[in-house]
C-alpha atoms as a PDB file:
ATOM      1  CA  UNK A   1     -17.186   3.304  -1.050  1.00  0.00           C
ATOM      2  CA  UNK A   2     -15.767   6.177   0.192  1.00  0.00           C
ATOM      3  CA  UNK A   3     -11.973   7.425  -0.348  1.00  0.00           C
ATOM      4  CA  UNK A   4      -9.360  10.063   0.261  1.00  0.00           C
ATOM      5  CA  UNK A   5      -6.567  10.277  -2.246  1.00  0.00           C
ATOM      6  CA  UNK A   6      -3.178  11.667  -1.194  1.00  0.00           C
ATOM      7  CA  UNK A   7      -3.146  13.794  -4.628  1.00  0.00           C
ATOM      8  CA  UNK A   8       0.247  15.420  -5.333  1.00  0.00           C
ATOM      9  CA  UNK A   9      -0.664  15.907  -8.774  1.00  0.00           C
ATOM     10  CA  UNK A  10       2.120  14.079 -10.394  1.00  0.00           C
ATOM     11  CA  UNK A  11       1.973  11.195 -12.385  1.00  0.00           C
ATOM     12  CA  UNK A  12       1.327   8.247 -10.329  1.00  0.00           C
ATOM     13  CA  UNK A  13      -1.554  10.031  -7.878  1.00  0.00           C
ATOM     14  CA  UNK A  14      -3.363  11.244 -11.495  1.00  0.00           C
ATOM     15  CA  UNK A  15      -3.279   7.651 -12.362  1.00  0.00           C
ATOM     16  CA  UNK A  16      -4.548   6.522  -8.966  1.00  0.00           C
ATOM     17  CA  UNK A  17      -7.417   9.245  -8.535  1.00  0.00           C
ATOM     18  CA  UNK A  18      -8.461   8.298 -12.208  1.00  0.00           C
ATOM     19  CA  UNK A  19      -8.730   4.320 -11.575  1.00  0.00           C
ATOM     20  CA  UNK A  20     -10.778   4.836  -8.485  1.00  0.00           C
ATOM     21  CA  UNK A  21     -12.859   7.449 -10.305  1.00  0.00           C
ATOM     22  CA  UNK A  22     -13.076   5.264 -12.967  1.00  0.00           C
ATOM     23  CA  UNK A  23     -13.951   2.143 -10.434  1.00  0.00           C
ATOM     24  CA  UNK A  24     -17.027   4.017  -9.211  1.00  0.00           C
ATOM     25  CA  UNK A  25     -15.535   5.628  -6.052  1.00  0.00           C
ATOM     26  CA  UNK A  26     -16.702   8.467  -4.046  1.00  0.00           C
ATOM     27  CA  UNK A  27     -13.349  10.361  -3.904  1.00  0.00           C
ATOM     28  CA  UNK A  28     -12.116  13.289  -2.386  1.00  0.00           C
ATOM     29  CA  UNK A  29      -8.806  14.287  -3.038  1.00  0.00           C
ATOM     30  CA  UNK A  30      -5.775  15.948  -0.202  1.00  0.00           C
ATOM     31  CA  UNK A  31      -2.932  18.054  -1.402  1.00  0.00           C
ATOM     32  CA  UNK A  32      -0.614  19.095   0.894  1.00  0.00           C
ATOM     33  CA  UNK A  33       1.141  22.294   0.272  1.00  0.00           C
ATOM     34  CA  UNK A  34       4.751  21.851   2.314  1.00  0.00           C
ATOM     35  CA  UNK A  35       6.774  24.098   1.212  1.00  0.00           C
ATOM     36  CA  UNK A  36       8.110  22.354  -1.821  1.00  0.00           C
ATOM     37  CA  UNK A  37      10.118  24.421  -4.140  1.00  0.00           C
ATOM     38  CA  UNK A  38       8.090  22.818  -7.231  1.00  0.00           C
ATOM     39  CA  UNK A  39       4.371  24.348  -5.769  1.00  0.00           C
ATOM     40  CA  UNK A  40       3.919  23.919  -9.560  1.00  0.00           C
ATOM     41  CA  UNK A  41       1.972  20.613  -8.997  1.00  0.00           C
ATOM     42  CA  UNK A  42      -0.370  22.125  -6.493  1.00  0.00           C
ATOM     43  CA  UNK A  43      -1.825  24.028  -9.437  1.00  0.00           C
ATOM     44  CA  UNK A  44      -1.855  20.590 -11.722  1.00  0.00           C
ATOM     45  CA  UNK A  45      -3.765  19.119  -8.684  1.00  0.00           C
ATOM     46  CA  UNK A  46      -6.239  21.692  -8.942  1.00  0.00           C
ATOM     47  CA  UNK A  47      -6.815  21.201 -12.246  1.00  0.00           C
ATOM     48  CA  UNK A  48      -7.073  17.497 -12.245  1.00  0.00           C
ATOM     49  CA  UNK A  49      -9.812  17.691  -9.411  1.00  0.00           C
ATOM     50  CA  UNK A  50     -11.754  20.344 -11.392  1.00  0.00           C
ATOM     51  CA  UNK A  51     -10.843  18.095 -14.782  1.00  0.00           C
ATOM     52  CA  UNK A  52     -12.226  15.117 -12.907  1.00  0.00           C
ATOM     53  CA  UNK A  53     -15.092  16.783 -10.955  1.00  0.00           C
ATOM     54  CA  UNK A  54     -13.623  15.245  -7.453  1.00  0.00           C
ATOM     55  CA  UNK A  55     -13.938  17.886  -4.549  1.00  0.00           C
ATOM     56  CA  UNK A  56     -10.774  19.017  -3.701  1.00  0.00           C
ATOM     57  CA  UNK A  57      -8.768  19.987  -0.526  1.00  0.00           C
ATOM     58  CA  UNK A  58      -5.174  22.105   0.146  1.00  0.00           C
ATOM     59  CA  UNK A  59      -3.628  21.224   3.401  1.00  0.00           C
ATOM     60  CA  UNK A  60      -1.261  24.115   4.058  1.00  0.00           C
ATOM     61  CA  UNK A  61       1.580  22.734   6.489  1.00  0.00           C
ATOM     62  CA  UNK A  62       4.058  25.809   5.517  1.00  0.00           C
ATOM     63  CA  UNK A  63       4.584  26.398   8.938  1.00  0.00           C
ATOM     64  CA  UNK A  64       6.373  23.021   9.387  1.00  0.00           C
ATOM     65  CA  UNK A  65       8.874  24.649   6.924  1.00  0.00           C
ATOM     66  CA  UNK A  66      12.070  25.076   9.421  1.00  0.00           C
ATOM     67  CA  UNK A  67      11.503  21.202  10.671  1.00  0.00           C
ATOM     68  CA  UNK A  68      12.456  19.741   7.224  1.00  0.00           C
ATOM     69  CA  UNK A  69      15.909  20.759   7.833  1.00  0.00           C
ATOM     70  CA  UNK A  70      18.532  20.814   4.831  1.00  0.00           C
ATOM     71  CA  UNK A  71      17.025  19.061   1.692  1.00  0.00           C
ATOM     72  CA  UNK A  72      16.577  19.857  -2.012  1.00  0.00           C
ATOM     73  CA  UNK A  73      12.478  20.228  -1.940  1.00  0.00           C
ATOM     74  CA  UNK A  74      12.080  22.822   0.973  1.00  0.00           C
ATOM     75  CA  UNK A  75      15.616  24.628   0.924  1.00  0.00           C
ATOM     76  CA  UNK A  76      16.303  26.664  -1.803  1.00  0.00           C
ATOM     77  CA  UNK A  77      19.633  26.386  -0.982  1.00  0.00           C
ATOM     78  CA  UNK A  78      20.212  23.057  -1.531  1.00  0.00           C
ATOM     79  CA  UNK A  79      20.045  22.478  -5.326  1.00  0.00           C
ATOM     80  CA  UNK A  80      18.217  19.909  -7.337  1.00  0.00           C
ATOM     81  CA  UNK A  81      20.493  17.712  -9.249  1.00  0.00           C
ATOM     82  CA  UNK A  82      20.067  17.121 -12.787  1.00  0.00           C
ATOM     83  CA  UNK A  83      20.534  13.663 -14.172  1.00  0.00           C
ATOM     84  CA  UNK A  84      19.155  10.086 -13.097  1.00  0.00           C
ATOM     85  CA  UNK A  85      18.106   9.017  -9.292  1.00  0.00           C
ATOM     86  CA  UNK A  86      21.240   7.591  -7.607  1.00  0.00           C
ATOM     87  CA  UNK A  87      20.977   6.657  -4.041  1.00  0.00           C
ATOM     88  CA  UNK A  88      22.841   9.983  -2.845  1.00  0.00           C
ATOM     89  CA  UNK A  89      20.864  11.989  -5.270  1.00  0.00           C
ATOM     90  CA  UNK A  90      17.903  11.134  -3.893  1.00  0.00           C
ATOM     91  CA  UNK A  91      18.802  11.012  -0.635  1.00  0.00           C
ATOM     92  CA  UNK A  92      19.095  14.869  -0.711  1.00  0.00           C
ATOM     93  CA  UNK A  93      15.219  15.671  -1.783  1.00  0.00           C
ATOM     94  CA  UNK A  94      14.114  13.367   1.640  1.00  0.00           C
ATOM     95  CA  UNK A  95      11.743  15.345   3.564  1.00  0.00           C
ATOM     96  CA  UNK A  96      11.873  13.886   6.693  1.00  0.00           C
ATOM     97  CA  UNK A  97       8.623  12.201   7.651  1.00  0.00           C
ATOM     98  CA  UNK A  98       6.879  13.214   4.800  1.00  0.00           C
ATOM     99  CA  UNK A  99       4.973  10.557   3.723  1.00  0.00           C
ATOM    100  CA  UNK A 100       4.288  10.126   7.630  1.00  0.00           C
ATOM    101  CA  UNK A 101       3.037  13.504   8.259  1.00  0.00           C
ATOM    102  CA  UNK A 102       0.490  13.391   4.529  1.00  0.00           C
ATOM    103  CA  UNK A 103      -0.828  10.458   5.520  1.00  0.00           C
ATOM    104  CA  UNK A 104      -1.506  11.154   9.331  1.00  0.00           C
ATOM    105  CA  UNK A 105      -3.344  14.022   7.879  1.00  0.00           C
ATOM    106  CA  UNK A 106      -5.469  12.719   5.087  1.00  0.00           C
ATOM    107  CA  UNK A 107      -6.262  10.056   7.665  1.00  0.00           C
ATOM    108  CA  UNK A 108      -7.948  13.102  10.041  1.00  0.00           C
ATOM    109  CA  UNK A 109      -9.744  14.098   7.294  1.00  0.00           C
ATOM    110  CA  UNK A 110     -10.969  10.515   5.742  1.00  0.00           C
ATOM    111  CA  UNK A 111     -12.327   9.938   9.320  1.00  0.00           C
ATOM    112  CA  UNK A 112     -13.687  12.867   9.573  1.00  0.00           C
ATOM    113  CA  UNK A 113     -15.673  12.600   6.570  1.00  0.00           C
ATOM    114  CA  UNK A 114     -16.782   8.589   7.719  1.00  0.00           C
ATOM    115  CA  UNK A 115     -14.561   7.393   4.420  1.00  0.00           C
ATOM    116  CA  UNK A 116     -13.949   3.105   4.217  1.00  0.00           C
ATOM    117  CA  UNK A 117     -10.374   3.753   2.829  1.00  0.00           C
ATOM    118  CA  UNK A 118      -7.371   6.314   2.482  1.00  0.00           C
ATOM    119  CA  UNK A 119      -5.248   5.621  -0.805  1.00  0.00           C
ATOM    120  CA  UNK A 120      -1.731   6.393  -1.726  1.00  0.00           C
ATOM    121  CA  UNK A 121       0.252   6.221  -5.280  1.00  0.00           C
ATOM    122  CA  UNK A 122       3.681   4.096  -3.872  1.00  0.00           C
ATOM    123  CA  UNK A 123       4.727   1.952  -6.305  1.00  0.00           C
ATOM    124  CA  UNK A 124       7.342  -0.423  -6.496  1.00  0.00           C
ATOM    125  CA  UNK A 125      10.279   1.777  -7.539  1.00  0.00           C
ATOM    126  CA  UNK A 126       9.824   3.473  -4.839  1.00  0.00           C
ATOM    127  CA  UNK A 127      11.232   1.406  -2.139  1.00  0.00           C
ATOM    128  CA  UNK A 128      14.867   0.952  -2.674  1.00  0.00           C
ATOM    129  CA  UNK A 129      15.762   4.524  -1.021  1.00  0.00           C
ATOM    130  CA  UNK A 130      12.830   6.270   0.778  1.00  0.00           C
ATOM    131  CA  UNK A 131      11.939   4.678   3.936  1.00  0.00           C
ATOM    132  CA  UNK A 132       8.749   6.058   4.216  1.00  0.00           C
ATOM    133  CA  UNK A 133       7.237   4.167   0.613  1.00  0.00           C
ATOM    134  CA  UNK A 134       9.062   0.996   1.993  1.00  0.00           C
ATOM    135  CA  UNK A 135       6.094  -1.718   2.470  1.00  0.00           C
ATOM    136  CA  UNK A 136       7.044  -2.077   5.908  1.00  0.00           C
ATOM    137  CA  UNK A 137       6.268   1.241   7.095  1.00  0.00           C
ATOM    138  CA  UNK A 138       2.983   1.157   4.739  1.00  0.00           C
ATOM    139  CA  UNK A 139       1.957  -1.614   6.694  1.00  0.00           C
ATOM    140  CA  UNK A 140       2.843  -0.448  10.163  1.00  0.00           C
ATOM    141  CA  UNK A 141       1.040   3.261   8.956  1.00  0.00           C
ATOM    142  CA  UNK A 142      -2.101   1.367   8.067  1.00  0.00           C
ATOM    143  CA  UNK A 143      -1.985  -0.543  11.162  1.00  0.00           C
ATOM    144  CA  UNK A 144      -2.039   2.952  13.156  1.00  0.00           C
ATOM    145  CA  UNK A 145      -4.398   4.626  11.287  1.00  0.00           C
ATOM    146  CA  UNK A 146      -7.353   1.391  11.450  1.00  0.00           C
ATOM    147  CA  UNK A 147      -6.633   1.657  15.443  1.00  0.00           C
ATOM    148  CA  UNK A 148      -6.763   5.869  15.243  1.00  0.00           C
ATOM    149  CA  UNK A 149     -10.017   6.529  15.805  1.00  0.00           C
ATOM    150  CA  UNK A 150     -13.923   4.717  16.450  1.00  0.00           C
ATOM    151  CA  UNK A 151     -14.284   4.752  12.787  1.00  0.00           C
ATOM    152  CA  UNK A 152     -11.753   2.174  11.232  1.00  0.00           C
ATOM    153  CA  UNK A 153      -9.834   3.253   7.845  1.00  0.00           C
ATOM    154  CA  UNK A 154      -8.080   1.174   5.614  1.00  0.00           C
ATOM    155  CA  UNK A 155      -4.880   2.337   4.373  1.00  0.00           C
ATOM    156  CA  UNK A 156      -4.516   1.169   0.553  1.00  0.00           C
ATOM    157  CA  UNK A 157      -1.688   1.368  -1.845  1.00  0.00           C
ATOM    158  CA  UNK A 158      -2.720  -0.455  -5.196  1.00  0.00           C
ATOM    159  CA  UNK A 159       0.246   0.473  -7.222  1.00  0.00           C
ATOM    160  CA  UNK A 160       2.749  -0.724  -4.560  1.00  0.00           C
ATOM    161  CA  UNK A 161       3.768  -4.007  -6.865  1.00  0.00           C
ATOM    162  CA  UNK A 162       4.070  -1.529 -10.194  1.00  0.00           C
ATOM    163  CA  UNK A 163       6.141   0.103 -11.435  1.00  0.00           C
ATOM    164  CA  UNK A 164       6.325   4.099 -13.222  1.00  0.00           C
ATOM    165  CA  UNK A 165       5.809   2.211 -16.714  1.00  0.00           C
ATOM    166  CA  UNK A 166       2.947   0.073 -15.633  1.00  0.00           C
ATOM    167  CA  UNK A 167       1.578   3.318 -13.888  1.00  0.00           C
ATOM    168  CA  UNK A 168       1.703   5.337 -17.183  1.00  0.00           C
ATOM    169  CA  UNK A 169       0.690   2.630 -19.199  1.00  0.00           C
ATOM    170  CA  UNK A 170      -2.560   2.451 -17.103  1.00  0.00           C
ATOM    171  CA  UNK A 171      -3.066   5.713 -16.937  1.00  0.00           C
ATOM    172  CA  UNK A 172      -3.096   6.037 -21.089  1.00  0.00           C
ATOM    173  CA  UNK A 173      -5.922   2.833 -20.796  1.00  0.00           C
ATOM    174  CA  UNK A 174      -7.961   4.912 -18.214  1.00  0.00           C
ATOM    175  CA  UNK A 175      -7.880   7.956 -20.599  1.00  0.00           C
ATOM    176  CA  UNK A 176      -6.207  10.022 -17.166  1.00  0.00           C
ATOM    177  CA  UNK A 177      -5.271  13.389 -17.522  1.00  0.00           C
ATOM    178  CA  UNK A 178      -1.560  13.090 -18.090  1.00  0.00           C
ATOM    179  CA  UNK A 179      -0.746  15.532 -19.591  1.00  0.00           C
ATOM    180  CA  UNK A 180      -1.787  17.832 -16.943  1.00  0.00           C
ATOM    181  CA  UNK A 181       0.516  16.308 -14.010  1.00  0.00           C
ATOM    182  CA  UNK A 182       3.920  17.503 -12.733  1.00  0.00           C
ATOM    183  CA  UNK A 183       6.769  15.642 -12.153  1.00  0.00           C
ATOM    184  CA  UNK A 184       9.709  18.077 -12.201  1.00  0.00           C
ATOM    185  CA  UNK A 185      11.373  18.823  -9.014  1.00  0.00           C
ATOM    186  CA  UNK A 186      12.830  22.179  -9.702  1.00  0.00           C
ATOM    187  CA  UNK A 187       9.323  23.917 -10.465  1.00  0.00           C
ATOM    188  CA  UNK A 188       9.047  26.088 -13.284  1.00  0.00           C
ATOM    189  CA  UNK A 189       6.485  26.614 -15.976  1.00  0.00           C
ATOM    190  CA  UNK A 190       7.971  23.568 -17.804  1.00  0.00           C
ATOM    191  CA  UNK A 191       9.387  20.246 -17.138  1.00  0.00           C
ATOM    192  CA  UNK A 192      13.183  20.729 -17.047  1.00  0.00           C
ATOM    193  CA  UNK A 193      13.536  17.319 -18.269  1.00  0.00           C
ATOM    194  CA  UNK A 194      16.561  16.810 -16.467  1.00  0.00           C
ATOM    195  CA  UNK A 195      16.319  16.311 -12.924  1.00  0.00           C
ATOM    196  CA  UNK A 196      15.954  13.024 -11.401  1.00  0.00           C
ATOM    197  CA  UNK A 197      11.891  13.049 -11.769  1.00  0.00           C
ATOM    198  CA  UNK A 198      11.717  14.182 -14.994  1.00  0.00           C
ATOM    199  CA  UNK A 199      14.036  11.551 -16.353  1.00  0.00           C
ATOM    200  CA  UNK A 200      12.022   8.654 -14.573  1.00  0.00           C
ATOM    201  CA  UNK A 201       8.840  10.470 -15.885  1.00  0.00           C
ATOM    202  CA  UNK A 202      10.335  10.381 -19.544  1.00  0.00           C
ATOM    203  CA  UNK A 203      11.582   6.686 -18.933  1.00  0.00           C
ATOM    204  CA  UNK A 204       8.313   5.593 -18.084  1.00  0.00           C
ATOM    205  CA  UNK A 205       6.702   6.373 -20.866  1.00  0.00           C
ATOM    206  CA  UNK A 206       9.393   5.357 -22.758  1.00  0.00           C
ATOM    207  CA  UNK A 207       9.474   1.764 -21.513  1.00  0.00           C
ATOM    208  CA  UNK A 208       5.838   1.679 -21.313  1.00  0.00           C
ATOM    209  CA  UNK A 209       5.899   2.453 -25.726  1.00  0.00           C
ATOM    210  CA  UNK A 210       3.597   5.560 -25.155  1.00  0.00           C
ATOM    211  CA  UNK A 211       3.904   9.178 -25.788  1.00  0.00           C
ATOM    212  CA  UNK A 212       5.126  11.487 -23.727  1.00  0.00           C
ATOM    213  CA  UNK A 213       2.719  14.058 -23.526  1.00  0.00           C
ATOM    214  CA  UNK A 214       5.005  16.419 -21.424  1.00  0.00           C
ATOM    215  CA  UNK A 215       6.020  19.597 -22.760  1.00  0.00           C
ATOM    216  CA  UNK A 216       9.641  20.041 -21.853  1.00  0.00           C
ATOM    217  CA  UNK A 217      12.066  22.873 -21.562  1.00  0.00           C
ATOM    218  CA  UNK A 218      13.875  24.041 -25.010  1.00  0.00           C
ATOM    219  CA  UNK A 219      17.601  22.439 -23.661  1.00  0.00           C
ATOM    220  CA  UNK A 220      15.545  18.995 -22.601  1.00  0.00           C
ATOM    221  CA  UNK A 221      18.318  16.012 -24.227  1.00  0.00           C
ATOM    222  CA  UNK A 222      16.120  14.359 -26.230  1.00  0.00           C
ATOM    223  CA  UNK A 223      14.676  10.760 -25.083  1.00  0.00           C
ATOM    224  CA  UNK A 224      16.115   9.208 -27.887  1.00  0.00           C
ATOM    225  CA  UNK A 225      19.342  10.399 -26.420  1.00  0.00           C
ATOM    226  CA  UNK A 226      18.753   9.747 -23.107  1.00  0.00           C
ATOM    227  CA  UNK A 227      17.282   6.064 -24.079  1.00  0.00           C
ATOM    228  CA  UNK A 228      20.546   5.108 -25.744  1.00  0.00           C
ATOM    229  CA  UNK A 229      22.743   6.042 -22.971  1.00  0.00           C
ATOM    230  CA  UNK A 230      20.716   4.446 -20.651  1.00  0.00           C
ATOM    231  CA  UNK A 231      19.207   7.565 -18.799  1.00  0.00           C
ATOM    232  CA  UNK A 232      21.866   9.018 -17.827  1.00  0.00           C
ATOM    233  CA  UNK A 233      22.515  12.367 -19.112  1.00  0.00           C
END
């Protein structure tokens, strides 16, 4: 069977590209470079491909940059917020449309290359805030995308009843590359360990009773600390 992977090179995609790797899958893997301030996961995406020996593809949408409008992934302006994912907080890294305009995309290419399926890394924690990784518009994407063209593609999202510590926790059984994904929002060379991915990348693999292979920043709280108050810094 034949699949595209909507590969951000973060945590959950690694874990995704690595099950259907590991399932026997003939993958090919879409990054899509929009902007984001943290590019710093294009490069883990590389690497993962190359790790994984799954041919690889950089969608450069850069041009769509002045359409995002004001939010905290695409304006440098517009800061990233340390400290756990509130509904506000998170609210200001929506790129509107996103997941929209990646899958629309990988969909062009998975039926351009004849592929059965297109795959996706939502998960249940997911759904609370952004519209676009709520199961109904999952379901009404897939729906458009069979009916797109001749050649019918599934839409799949296997993690979408897990959630970050069930990913992880996976992801250690499949022997996945962890430790060469990126979470953190504000880019870098290192995790900051404070922003509202980083600290639901530590609390997974704190919950899921694995370690964290993440090399953080020097002034990281410790997860110790941030365990015992509850992730919140």
């Amino acid at each position: 069977m034949k699949t595209v992977v909507v590969f951000s090179g973060g945590l959950d995609s690694t874990v995704l590209l690595a099950k259907l790797v590991a399932g026997g899958r003939d993958c090919r893997a879409l990054t899509i470079d929009y902007g984001q301030r943290h590019r710093r996961e294009i490069e883990s995406a590389r690497a993962i491909c190359a790790l994984l020996g799954v041919p690889h593809r950089i969608a450069d949408l850069r041009a769509l940059i002045p359409l995002w409008g004001s939010n905290s992934l695409t304006d440098s302006s517009v800061c990233v917020e340390d400290g756990h994912y509130t509904e506000e907080r998170m609210k200001s890294t929506v790129v509107p449309g996103r997941n929209l305009i990646l899958l629309s995309v990988a969909a062009a290419w998975a039926i351009a290359e004849k592929c059965d399926t297109l795959a996706y890394g939502a998960h249940s924690g997911d759904h609370a805030i952004y519209p676009d990784c709520r199961p109904e518009f999952a379901e009404a994407a897939g729906h458009a995308i069979a009916l797109a063209d001749w050649h019918k593609v599934t839409l799949e999202r296997p993690f979408v009843s897990m959630d970050k510590a069930q990913i992880a926790r996976l992801g250690i059984t499949l022997n996945a590359p962890l430790h060469l994904s990126w979470s953190c929002y504000k880019g870098g060379t290192l995790h900051c360990g404070r922003c509202g991915t980083c600290i639901e990348r530590r609390e997974a693999f704190w919950n899921a009773g694995i370690p964290d292979p993440t090399t953080y920043a020097p002034d990281a709280p410790a997860a110790e600390v941030l365990a015992k108050n509850n992730w919140k810094l």
